[in-house]
C-alpha atoms as a PDB file:
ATOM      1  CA  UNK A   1     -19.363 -68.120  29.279  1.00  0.00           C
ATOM      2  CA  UNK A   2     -16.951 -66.872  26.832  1.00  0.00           C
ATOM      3  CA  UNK A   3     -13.620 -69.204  25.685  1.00  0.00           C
ATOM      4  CA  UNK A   4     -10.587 -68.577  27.645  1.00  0.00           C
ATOM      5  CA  UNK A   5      -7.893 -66.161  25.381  1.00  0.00           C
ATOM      6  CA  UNK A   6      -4.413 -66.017  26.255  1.00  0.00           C
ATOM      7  CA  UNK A   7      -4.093 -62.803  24.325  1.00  0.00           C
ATOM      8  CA  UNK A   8      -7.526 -61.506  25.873  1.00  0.00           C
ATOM      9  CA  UNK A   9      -5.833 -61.766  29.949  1.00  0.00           C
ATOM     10  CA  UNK A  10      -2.566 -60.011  28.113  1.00  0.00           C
ATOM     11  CA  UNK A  11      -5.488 -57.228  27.180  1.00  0.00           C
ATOM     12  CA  UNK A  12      -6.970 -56.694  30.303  1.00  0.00           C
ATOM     13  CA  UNK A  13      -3.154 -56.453  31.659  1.00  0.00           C
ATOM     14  CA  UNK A  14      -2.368 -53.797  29.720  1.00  0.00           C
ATOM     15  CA  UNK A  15      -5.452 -51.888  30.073  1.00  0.00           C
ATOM     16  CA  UNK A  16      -5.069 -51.834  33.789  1.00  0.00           C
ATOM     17  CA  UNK A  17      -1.915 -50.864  33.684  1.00  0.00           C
ATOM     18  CA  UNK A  18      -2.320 -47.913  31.491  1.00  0.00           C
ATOM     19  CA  UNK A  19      -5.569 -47.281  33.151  1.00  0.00           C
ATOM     20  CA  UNK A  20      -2.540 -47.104  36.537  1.00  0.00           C
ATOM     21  CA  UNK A  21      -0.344 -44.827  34.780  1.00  0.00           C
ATOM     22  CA  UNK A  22       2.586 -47.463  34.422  1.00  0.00           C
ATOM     23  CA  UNK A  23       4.963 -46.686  31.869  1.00  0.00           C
ATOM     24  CA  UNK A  24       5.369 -48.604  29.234  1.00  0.00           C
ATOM     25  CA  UNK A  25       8.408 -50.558  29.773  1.00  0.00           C
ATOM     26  CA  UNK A  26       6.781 -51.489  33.168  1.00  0.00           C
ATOM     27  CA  UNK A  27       4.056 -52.693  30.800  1.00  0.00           C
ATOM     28  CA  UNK A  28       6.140 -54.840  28.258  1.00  0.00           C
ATOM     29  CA  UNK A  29       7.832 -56.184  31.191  1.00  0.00           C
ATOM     30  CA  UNK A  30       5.146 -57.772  32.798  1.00  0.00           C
ATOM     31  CA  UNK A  31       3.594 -58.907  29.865  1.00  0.00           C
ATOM     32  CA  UNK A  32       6.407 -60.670  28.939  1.00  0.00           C
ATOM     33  CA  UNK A  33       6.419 -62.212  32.186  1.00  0.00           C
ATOM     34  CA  UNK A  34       2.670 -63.218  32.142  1.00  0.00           C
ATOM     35  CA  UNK A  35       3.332 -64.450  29.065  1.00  0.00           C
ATOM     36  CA  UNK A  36       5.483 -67.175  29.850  1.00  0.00           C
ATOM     37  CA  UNK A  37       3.824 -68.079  32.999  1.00  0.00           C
ATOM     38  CA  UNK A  38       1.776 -69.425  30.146  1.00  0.00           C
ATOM     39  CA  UNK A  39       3.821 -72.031  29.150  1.00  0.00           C
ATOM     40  CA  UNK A  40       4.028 -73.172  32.510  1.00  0.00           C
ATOM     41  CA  UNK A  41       0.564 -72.989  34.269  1.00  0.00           C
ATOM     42  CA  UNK A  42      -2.731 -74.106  33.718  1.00  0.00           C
ATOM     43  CA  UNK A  43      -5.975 -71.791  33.858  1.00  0.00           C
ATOM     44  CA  UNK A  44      -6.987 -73.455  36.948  1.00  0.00           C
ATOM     45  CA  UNK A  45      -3.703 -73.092  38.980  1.00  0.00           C
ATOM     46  CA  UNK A  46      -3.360 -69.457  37.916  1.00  0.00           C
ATOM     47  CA  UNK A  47      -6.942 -69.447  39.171  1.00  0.00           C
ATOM     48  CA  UNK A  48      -5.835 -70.757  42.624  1.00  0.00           C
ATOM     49  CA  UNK A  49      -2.801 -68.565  42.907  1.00  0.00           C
ATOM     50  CA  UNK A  50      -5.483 -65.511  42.441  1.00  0.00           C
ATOM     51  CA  UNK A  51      -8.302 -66.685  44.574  1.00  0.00           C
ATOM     52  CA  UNK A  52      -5.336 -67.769  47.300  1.00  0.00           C
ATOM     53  CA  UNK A  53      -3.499 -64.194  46.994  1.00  0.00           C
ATOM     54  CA  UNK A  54      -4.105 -60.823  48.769  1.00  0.00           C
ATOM     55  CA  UNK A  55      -5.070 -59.249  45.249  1.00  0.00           C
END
């Protein structure tokens, strides 16, 4: 199993997104938001809110 990477999730969020067609500023936005959610969650409760969402 490869090591967790902050920077690696912020990857696969912008890769999606492009992948969408979002702009760009929709792009910085939500990175920036991800981003701090950072500071504030751990791996496993941003695990839960996944597994526990509609997404």
């Amino acid at each position: 199993m490869e090591d967790w990477s902050n920077n690696a999730c912020l990857g696969y969020i912008i890769s999606g997104m492009q992948r969408a067609g979002y702009s760009r500023e929709e792009i910085k936005k939500v990175v920036r938001s991800v981003y701090y959610e950072f500071d504030f969650k751990s791996v496993d409760e941003a695990k839960d809110i996944y597994n526990k969402s509609e997404y």
